[in-house]
N, C-alpha and C. Protein backbone atom coordinates (compact mmCIF):
# COMPACT_ATOMS: atom_id res chain seq x y z
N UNK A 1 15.54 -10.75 11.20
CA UNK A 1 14.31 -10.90 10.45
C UNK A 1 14.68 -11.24 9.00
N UNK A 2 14.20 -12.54 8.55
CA UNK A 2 14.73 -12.76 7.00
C UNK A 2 13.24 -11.87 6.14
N UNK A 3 14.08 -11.94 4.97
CA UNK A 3 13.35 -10.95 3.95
C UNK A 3 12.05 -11.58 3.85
N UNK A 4 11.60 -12.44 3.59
CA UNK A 4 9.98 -12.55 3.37
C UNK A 4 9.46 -12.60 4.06
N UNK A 5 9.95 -12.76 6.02
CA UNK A 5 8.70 -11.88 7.04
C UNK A 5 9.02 -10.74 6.91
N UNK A 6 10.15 -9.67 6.33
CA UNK A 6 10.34 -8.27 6.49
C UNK A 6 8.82 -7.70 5.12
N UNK A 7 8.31 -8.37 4.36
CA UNK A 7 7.05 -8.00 3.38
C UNK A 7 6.10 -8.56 4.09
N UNK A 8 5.72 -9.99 4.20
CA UNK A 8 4.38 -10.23 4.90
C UNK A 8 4.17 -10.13 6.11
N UNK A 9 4.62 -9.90 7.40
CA UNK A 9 4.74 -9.79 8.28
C UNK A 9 4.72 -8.31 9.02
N UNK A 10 2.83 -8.00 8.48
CA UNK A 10 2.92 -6.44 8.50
C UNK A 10 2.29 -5.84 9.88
N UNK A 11 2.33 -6.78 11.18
CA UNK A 11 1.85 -6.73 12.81
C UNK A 11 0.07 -6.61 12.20
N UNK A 12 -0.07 -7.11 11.73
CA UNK A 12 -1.81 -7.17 11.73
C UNK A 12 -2.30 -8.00 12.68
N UNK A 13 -3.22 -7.37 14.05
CA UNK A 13 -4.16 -8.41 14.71
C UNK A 13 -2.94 -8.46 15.96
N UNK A 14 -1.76 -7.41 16.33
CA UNK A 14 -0.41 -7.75 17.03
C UNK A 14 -0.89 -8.08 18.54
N UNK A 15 -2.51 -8.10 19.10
CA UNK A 15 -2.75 -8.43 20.27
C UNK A 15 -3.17 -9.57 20.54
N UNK A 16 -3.45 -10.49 19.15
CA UNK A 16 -4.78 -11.81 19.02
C UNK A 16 -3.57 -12.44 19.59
N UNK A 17 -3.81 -13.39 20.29
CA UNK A 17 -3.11 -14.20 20.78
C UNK A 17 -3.09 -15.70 20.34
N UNK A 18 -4.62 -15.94 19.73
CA UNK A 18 -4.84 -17.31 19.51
C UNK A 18 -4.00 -17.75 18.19
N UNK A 19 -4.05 -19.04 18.50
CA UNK A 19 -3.39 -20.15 17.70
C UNK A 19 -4.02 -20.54 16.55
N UNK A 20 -3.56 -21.22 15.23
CA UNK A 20 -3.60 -21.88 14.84
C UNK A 20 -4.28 -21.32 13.23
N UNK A 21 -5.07 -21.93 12.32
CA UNK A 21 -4.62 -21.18 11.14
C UNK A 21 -5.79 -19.91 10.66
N UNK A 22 -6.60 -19.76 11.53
CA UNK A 22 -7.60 -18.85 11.05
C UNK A 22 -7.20 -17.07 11.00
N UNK A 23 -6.36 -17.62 12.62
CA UNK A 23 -5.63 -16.04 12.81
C UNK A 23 -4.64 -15.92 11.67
N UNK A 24 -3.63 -16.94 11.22
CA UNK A 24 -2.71 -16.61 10.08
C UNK A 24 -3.44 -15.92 8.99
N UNK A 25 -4.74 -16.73 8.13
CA UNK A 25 -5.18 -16.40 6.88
C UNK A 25 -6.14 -14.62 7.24
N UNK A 26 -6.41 -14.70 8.28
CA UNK A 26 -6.94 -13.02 8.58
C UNK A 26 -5.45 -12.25 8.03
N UNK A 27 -4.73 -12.47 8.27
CA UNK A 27 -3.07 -11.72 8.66
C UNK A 27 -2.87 -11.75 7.07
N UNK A 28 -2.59 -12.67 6.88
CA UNK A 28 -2.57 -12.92 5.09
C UNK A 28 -3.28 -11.95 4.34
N UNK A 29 -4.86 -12.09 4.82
CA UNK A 29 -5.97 -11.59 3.94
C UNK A 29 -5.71 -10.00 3.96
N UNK A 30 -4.98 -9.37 5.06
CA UNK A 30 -5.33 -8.10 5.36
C UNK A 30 -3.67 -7.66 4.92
N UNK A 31 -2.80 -8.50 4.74
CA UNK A 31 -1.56 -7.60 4.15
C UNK A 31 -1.78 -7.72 2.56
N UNK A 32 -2.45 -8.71 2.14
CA UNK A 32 -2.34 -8.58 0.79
C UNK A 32 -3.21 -7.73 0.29
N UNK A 33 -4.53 -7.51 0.96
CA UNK A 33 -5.74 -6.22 0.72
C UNK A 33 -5.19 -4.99 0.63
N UNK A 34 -4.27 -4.96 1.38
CA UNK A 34 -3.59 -3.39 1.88
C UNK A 34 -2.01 -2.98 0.76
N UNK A 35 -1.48 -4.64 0.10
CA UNK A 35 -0.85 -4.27 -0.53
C UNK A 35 -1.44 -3.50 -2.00
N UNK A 36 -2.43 -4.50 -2.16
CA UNK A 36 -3.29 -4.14 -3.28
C UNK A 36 -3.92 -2.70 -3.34
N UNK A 37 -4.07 -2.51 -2.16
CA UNK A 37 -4.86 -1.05 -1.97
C UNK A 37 -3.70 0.15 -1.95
N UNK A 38 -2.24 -0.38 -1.72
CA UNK A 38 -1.24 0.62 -2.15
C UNK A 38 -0.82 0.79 -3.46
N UNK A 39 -1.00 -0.78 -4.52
CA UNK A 39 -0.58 -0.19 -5.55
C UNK A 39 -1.74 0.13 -6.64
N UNK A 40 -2.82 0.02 -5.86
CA UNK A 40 -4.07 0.79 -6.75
C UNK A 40 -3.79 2.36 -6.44
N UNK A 41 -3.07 2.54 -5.08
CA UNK A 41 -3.30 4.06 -5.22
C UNK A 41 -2.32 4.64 -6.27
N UNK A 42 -1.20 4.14 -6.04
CA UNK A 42 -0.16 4.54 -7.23
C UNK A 42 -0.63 4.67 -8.29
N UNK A 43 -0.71 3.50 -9.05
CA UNK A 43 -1.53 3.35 -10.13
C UNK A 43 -2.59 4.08 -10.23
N UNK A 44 -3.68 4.62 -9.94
CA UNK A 44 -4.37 5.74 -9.80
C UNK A 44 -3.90 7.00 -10.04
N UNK A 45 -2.62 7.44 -9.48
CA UNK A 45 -2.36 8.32 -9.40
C UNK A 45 -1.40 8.49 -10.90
N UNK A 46 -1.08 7.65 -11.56
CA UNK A 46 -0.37 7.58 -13.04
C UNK A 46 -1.15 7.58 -14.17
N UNK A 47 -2.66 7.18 -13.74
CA UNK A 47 -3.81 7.28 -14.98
C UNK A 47 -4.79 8.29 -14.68
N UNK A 48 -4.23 9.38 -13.99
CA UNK A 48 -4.94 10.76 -13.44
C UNK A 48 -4.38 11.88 -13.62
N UNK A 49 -4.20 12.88 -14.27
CA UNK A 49 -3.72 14.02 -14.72
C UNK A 49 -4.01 15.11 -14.01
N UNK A 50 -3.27 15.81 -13.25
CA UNK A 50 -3.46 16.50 -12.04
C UNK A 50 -3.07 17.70 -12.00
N UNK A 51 -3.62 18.68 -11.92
CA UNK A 51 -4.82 19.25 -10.82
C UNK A 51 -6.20 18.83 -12.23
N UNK A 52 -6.43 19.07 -12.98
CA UNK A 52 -7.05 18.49 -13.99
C UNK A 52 -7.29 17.20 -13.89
N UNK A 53 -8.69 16.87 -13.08
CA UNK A 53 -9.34 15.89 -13.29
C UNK A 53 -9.52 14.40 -14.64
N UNK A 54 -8.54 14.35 -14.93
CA UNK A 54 -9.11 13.55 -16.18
C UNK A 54 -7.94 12.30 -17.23
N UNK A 55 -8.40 11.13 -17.00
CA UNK A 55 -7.83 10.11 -16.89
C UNK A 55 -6.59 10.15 -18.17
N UNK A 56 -5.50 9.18 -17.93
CA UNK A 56 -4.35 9.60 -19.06
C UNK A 56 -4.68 8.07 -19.42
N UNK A 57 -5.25 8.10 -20.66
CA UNK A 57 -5.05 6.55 -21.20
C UNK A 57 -3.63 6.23 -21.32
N UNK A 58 -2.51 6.69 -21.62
CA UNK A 58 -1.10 6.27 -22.10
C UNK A 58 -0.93 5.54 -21.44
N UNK A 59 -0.85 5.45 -19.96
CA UNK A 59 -0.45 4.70 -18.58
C UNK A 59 -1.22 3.72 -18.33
N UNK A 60 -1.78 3.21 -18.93
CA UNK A 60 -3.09 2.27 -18.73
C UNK A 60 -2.02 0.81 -19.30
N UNK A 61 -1.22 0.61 -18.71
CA UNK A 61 -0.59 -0.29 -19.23
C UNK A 61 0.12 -1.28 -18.26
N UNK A 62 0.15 -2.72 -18.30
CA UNK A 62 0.63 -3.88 -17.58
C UNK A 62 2.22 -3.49 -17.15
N UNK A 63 2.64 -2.13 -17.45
CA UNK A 63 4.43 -2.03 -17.11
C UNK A 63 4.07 -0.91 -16.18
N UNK A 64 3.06 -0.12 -16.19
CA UNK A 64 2.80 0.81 -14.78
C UNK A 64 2.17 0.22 -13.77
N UNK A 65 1.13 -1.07 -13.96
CA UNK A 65 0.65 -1.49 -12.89
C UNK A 65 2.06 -2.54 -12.51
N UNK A 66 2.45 -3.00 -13.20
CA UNK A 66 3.89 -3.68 -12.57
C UNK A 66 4.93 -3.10 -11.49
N UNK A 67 5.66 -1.53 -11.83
CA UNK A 67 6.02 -0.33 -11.16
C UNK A 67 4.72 -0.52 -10.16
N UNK A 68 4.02 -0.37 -10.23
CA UNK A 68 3.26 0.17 -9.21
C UNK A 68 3.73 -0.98 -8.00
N UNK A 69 3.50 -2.16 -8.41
CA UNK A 69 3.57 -3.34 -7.46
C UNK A 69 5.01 -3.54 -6.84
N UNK A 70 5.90 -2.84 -7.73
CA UNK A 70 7.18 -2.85 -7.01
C UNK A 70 7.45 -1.75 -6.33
N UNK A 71 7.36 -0.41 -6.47
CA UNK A 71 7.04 0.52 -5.77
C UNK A 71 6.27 -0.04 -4.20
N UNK A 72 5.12 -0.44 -4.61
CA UNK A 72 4.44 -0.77 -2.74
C UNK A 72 5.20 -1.69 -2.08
N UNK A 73 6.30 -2.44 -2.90
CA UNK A 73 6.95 -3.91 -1.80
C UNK A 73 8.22 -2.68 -1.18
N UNK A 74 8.43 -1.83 -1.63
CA UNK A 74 9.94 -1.25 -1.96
C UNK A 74 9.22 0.04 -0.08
N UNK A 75 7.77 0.57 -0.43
CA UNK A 75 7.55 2.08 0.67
C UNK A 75 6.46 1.23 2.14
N UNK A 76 6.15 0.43 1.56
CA UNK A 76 5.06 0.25 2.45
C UNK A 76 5.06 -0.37 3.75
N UNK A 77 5.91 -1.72 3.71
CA UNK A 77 6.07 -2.48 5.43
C UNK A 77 6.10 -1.59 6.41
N UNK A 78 7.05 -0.59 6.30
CA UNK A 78 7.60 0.30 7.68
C UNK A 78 6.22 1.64 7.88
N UNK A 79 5.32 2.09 6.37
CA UNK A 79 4.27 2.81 7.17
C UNK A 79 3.38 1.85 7.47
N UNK A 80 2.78 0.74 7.01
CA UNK A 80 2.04 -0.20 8.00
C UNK A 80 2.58 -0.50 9.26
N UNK A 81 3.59 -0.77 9.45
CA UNK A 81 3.91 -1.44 11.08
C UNK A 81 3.55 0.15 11.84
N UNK A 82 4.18 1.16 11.23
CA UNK A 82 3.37 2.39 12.19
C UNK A 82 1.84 2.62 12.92
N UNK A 83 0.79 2.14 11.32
CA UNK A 83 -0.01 2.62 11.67
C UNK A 83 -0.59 1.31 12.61
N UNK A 84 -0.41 -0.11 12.35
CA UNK A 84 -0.79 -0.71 13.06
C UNK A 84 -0.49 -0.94 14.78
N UNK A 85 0.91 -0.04 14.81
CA UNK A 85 1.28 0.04 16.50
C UNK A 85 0.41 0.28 16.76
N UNK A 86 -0.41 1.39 16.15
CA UNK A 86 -1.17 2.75 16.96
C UNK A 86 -2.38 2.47 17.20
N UNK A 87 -2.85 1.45 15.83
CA UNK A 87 -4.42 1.18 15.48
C UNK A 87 -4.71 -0.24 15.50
N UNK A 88 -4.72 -1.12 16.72
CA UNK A 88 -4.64 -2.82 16.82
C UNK A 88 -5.81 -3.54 16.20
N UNK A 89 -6.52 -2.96 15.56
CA UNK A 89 -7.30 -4.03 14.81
C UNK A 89 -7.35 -3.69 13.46
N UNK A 90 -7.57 -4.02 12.53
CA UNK A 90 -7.24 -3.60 11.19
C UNK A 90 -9.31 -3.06 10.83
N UNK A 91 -9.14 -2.35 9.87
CA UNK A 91 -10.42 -1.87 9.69
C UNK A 91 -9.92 -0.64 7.88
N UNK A 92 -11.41 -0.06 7.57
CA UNK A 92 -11.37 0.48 6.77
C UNK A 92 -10.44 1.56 6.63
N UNK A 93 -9.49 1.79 7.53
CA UNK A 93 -8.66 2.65 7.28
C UNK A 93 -7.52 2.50 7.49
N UNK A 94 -6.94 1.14 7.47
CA UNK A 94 -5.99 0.71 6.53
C UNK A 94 -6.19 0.91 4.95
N UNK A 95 -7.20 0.57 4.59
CA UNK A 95 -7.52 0.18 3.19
C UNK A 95 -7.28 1.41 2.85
N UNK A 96 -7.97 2.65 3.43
CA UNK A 96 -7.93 3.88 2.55
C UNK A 96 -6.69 4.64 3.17
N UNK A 97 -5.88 4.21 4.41
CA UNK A 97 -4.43 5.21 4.33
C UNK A 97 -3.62 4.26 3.26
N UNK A 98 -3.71 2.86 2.62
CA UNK A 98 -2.62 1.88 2.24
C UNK A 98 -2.85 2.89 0.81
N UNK A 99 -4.43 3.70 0.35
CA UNK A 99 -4.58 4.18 -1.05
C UNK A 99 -3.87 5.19 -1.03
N UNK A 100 -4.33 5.96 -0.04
CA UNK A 100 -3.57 7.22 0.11
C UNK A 100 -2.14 7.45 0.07
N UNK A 101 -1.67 6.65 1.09
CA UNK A 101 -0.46 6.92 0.65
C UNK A 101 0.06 6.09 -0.54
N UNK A 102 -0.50 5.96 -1.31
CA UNK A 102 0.34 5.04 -2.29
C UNK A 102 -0.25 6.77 -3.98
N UNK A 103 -0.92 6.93 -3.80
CA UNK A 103 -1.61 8.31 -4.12
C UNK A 103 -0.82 9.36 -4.40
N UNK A 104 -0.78 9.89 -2.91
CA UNK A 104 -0.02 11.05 -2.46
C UNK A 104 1.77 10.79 -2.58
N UNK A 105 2.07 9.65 -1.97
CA UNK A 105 3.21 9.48 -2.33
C UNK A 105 4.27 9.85 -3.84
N UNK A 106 2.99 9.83 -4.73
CA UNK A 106 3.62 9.47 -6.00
C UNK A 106 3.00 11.03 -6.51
N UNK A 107 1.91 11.64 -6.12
CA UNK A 107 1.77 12.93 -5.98
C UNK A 107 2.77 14.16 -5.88
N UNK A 108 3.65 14.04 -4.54
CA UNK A 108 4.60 14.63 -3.83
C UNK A 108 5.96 14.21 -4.48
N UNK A 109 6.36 12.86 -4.98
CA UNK A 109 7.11 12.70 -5.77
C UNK A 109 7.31 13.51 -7.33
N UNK A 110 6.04 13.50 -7.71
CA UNK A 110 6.11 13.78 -9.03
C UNK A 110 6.04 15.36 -9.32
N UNK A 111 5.66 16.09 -8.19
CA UNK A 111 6.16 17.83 -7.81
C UNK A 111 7.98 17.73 -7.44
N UNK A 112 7.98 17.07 -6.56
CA UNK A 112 9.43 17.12 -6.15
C UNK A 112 10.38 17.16 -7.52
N UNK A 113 10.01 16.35 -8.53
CA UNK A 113 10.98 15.91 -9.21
C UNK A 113 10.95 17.59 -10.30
N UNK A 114 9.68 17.61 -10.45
CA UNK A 114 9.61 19.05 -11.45
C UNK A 114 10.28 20.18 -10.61
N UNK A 115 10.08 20.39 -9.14
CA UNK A 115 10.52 21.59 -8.85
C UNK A 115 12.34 21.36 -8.59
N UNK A 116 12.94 20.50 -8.88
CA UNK A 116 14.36 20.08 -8.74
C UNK A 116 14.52 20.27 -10.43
């Protein structure tokens, strides 16, 4: 598998069988939605101050949403191909596990690192 089907090539739609370019741009439309929806969760989770509800302007900046975008190319292919084994049509919950874990991930990271 060369590296740029190992990112776009996230089994979306892995039963459609048909040909030709409508099924590609669905496939397209729904890895890049889901990438986006991972590094909004990150990013979310860096302009949110936690357990304390309440937004951190500092982070509001074009070098955390950047991290963020490299972060989702770096965690995400291998939990999408999971959830899509399991779940063959893509739907609203891709969108909200791609947030979540992009969220929680950085959640659980950012305890880990304090309690070490």
């Amino acid at each position: 598998m060369n590296l740029t089907r190992y990112f776009t090539q996230l089994e979306f739609y892995p039963d459609d069988t048909s040909l030709g370019p409508r099924i590609q741009t669905r496939r397209q439309l729904w890895t890049i939605g889901s990438y986006l929806s991972l590094a909004a969760g990150l990013f979310a989770r860096q302009i949110v101050k936690f357990p304390v509800v309440q937004t951190n302007s500092v982070n509001w900046n074009w070098g955390v949403l950047a991290a963020s975008f490299l972060i989702a190319l770096a965690v995400f292919s291998p939990a999408m191909r999971y959830l899509n084994r399991h779940r063959k049509k893509p739907g609203m919950e891709h969108v909200l596990a791609s947030f979540s874990l992009g969220f929680f991930l950085n959640l659980v990271l950012d305890k880990l690192v304090r309690f070490l």
